[in-house]
C-alpha atoms as a PDB file:
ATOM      1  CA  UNK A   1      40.344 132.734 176.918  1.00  0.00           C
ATOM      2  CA  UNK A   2      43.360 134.204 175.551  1.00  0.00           C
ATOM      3  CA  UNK A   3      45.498 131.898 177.530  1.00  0.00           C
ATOM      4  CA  UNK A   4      43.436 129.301 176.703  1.00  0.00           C
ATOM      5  CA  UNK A   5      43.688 130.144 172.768  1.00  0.00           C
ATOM      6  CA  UNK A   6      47.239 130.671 173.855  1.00  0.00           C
ATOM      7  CA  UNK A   7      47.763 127.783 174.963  1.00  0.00           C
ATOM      8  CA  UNK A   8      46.235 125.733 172.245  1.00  0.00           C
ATOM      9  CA  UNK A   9      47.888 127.705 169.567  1.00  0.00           C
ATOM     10  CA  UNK A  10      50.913 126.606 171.235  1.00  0.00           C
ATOM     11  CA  UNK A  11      49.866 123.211 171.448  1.00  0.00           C
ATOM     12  CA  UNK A  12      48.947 123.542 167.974  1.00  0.00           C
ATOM     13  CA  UNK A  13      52.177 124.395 167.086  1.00  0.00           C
ATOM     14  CA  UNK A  14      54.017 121.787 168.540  1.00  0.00           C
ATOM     15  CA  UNK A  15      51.860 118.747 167.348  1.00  0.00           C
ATOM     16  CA  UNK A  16      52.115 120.900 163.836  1.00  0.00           C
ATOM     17  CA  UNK A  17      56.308 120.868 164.370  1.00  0.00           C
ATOM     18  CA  UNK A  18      55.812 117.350 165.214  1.00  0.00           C
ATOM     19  CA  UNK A  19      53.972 116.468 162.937  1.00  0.00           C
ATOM     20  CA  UNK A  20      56.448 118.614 160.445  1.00  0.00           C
ATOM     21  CA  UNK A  21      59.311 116.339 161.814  1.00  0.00           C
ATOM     22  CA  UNK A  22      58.049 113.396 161.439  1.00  0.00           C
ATOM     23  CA  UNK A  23      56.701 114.127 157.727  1.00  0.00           C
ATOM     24  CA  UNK A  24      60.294 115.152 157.260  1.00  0.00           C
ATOM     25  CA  UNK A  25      61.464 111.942 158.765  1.00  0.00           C
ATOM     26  CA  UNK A  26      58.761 109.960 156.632  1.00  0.00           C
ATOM     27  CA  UNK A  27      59.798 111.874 153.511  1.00  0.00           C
ATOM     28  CA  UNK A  28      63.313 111.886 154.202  1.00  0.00           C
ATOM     29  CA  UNK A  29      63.369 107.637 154.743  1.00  0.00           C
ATOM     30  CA  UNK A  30      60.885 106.585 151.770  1.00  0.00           C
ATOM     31  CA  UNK A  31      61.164 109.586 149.207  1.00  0.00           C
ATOM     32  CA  UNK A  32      64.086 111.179 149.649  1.00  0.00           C
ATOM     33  CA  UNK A  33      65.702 108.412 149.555  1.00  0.00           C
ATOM     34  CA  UNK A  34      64.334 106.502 146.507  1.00  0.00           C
ATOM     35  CA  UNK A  35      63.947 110.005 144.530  1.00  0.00           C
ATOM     36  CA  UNK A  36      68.082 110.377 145.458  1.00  0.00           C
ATOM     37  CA  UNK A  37      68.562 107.222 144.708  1.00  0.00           C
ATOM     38  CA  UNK A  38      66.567 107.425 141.185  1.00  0.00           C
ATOM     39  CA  UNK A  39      68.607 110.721 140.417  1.00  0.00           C
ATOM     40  CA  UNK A  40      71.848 109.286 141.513  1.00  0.00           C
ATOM     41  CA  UNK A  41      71.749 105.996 139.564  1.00  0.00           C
ATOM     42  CA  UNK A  42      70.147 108.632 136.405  1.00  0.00           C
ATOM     43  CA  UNK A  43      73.286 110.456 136.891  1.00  0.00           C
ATOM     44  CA  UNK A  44      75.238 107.612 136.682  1.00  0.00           C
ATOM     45  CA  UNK A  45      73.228 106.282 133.819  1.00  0.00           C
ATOM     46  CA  UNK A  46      74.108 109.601 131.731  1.00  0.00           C
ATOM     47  CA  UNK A  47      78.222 109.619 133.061  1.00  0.00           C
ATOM     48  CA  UNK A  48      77.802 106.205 131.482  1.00  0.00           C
ATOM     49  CA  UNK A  49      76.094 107.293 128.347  1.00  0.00           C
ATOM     50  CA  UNK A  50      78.493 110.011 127.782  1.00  0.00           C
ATOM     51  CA  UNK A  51      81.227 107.420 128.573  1.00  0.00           C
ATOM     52  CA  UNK A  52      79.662 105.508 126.014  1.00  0.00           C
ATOM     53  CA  UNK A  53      79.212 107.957 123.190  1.00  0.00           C
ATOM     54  CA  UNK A  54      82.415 109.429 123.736  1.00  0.00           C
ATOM     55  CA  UNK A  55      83.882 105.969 123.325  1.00  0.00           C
ATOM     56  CA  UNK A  56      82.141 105.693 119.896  1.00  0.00           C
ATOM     57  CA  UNK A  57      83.657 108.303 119.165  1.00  0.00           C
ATOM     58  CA  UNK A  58      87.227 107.849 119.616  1.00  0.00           C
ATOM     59  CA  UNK A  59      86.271 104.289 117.780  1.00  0.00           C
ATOM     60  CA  UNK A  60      84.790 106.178 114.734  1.00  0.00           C
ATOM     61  CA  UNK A  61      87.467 108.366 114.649  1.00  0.00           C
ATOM     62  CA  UNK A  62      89.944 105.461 114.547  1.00  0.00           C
ATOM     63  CA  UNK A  63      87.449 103.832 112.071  1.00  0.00           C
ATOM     64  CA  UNK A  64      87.710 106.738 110.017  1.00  0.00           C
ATOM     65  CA  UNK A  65      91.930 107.309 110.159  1.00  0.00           C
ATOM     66  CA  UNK A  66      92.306 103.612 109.807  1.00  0.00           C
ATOM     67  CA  UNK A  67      89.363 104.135 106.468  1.00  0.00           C
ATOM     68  CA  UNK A  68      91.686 106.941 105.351  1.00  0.00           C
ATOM     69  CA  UNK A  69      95.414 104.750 105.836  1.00  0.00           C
ATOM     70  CA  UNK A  70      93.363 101.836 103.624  1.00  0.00           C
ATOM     71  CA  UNK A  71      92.184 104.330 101.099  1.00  0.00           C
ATOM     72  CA  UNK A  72      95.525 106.068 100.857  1.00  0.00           C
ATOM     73  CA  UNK A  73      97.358 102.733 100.745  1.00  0.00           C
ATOM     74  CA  UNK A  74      94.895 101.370  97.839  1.00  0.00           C
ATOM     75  CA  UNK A  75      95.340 104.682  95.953  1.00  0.00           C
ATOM     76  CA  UNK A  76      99.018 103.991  96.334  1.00  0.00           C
ATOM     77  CA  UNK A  77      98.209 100.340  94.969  1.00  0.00           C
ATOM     78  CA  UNK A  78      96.236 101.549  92.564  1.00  0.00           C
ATOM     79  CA  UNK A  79      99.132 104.446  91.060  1.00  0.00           C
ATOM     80  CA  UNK A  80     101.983 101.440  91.215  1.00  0.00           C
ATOM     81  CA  UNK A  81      99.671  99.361  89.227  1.00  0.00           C
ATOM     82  CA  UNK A  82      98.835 101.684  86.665  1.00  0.00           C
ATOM     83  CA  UNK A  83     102.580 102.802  86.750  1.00  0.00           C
ATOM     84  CA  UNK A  84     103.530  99.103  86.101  1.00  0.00           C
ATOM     85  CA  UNK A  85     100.857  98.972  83.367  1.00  0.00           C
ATOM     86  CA  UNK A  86     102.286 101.384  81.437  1.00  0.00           C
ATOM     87  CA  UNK A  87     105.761 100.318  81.549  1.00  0.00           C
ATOM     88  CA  UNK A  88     104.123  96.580  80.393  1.00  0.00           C
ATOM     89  CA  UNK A  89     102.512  98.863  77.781  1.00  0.00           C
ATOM     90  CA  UNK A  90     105.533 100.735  76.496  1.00  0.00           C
ATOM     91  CA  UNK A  91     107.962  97.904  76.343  1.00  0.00           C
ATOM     92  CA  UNK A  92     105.604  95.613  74.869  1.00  0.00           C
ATOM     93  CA  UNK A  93     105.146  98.706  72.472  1.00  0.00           C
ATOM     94  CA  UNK A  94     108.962  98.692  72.157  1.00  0.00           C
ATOM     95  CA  UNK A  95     109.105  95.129  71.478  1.00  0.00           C
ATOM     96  CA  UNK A  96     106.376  95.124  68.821  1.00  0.00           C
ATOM     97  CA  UNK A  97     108.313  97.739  66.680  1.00  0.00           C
ATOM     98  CA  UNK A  98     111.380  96.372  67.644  1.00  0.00           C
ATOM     99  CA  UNK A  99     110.549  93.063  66.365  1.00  0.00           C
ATOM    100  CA  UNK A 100     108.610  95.023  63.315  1.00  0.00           C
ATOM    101  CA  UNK A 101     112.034  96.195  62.437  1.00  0.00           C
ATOM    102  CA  UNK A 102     113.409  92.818  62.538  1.00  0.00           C
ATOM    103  CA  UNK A 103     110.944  91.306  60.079  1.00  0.00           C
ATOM    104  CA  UNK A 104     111.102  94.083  57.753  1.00  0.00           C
ATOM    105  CA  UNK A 105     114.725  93.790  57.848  1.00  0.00           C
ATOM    106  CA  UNK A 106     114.285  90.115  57.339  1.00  0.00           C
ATOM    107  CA  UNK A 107     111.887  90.762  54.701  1.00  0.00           C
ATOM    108  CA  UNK A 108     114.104  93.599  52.347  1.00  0.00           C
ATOM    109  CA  UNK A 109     117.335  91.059  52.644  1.00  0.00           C
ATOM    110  CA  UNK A 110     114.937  88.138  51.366  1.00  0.00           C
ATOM    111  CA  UNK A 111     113.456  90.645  48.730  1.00  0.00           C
ATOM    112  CA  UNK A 112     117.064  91.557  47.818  1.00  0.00           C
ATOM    113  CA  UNK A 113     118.676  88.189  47.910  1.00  0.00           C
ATOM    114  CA  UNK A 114     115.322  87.449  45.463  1.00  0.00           C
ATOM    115  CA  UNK A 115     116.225  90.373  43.677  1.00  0.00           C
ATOM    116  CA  UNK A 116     119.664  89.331  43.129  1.00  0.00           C
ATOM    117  CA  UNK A 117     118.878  85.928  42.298  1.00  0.00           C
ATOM    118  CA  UNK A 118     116.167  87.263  39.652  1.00  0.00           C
ATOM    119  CA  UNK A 119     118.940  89.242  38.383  1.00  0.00           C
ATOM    120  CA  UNK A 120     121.957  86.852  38.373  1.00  0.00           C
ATOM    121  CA  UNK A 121     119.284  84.383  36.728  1.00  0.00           C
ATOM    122  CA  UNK A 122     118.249  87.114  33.793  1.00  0.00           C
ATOM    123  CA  UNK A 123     121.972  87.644  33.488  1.00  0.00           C
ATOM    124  CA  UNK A 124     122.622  84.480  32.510  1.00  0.00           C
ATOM    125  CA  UNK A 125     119.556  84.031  30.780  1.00  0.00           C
ATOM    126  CA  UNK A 126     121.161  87.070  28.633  1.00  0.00           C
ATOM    127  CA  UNK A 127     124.316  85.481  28.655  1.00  0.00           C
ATOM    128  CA  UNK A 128     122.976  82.285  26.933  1.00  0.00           C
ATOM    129  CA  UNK A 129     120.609  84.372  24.560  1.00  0.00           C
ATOM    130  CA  UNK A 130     123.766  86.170  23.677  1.00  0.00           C
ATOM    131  CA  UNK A 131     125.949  83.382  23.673  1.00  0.00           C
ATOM    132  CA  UNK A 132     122.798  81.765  21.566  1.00  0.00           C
ATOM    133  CA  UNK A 133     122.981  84.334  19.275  1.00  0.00           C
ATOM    134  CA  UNK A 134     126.651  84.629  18.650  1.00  0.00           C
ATOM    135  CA  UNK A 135     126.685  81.356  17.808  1.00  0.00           C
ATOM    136  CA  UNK A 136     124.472  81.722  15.514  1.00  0.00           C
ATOM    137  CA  UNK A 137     125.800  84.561  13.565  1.00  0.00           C
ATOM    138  CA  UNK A 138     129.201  83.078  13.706  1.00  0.00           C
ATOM    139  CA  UNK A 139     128.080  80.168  12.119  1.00  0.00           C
ATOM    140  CA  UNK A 140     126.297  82.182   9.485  1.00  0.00           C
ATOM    141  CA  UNK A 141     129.634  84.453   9.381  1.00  0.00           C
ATOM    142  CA  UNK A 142     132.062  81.292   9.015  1.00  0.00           C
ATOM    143  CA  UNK A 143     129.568  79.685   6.970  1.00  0.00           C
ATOM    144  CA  UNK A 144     130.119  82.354   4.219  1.00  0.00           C
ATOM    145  CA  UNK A 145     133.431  82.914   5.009  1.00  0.00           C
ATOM    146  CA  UNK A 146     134.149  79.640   4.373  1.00  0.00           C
ATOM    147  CA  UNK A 147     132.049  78.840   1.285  1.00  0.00           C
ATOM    148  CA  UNK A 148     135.603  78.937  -0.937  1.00  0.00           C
ATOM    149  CA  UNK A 149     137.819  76.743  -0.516  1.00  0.00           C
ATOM    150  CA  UNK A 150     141.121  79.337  -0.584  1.00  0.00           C
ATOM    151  CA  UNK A 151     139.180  81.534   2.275  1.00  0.00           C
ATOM    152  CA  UNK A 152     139.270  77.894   4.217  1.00  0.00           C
ATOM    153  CA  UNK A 153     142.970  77.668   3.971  1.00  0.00           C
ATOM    154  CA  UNK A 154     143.399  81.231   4.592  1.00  0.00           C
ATOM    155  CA  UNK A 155     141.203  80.821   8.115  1.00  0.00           C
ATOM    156  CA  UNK A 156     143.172  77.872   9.203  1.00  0.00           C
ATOM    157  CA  UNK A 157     146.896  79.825   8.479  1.00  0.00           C
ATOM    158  CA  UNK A 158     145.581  83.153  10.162  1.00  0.00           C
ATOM    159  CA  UNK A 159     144.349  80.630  13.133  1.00  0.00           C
ATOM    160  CA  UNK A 160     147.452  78.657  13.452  1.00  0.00           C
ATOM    161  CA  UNK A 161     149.789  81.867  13.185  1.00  0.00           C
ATOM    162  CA  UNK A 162     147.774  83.314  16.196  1.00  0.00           C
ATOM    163  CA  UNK A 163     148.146  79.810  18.184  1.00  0.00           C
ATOM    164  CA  UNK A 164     152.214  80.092  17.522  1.00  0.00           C
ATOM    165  CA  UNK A 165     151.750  83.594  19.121  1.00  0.00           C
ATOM    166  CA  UNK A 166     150.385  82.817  22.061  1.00  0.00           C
END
């Protein structure tokens, strides 16, 4: 009996080793090689992924430089236009006063030319008031003086003395 058993636990374990084998065999053709295959293309699926993403990443980064050359470049715009406004401002402000200083300079030699005109014209104004007036009292002076008839003669021998002077 204890060959027997001995036998049969050594038949046993061959069928089981045989058995063993040819699950490993089975295993090996349909699961190992799908479940290999599976974690093989996953693998490759991830290397790709991270290929991917680190792709993306270089590309944001060169989003983000090439972001910061256009922002740096428009702020640089942006200073030489404001830079160029100003100057527009300030010569334009020049120019205003400049030309400000030409019309008031315009303005005070037409006030004094006015001036002078008003004055030449009251001059003469004076002039002929005088003149006006010295006439008048010379003919009220001559008129008395020459009421006689001796201060008459008199007049006209002082007058022609003074002409045979001359």
């Amino acid at each position: 009996m204890d060959k027997l058993l001995n036998e049969f636990s050594f038949g046993l374990f061959i069928w089981q080793t045989l058995l063993f084998l040819a699950l490993i065999f089975l295993l090996r053709k349909y699961a190992w090689g799908p479940i290999l295959n599976a974690v093989n293309e996953r693998e490759d699926g991830i290397k790709n992924a991270l290929a991917e993403a680190e792709k993306a990443r270089q590309e944001m980064q060169n989003i983000t430089a090439d972001n910061e050359k256009i922002l740096k470049e428009a702020r640089t715009e942006r200073d030489a236009m404001l830079k160029e406004a100003r100057e527009i401002k300030n010569n334009m402000i020049t120019e205003a006063k400049e030309e400000a200083k030409v019309q008031a300079n315009k303005l005070m030699e037409q006030t004094k030319v006015a001036i002078q005109n008003e004055k030449s014209a009251a001059i003469a104004d004076i002039k002929k008031q005088v003149a006006s007036l010295s006439i008048d009292i010379a003919e009220k002076v001559v008129k008395e003086e020459l009421s006689s008839e001796s201060k008459q003669l008199k007049l006209v021998e002082d007058t022609l003395k003074d002409i045979k002077l001359n």
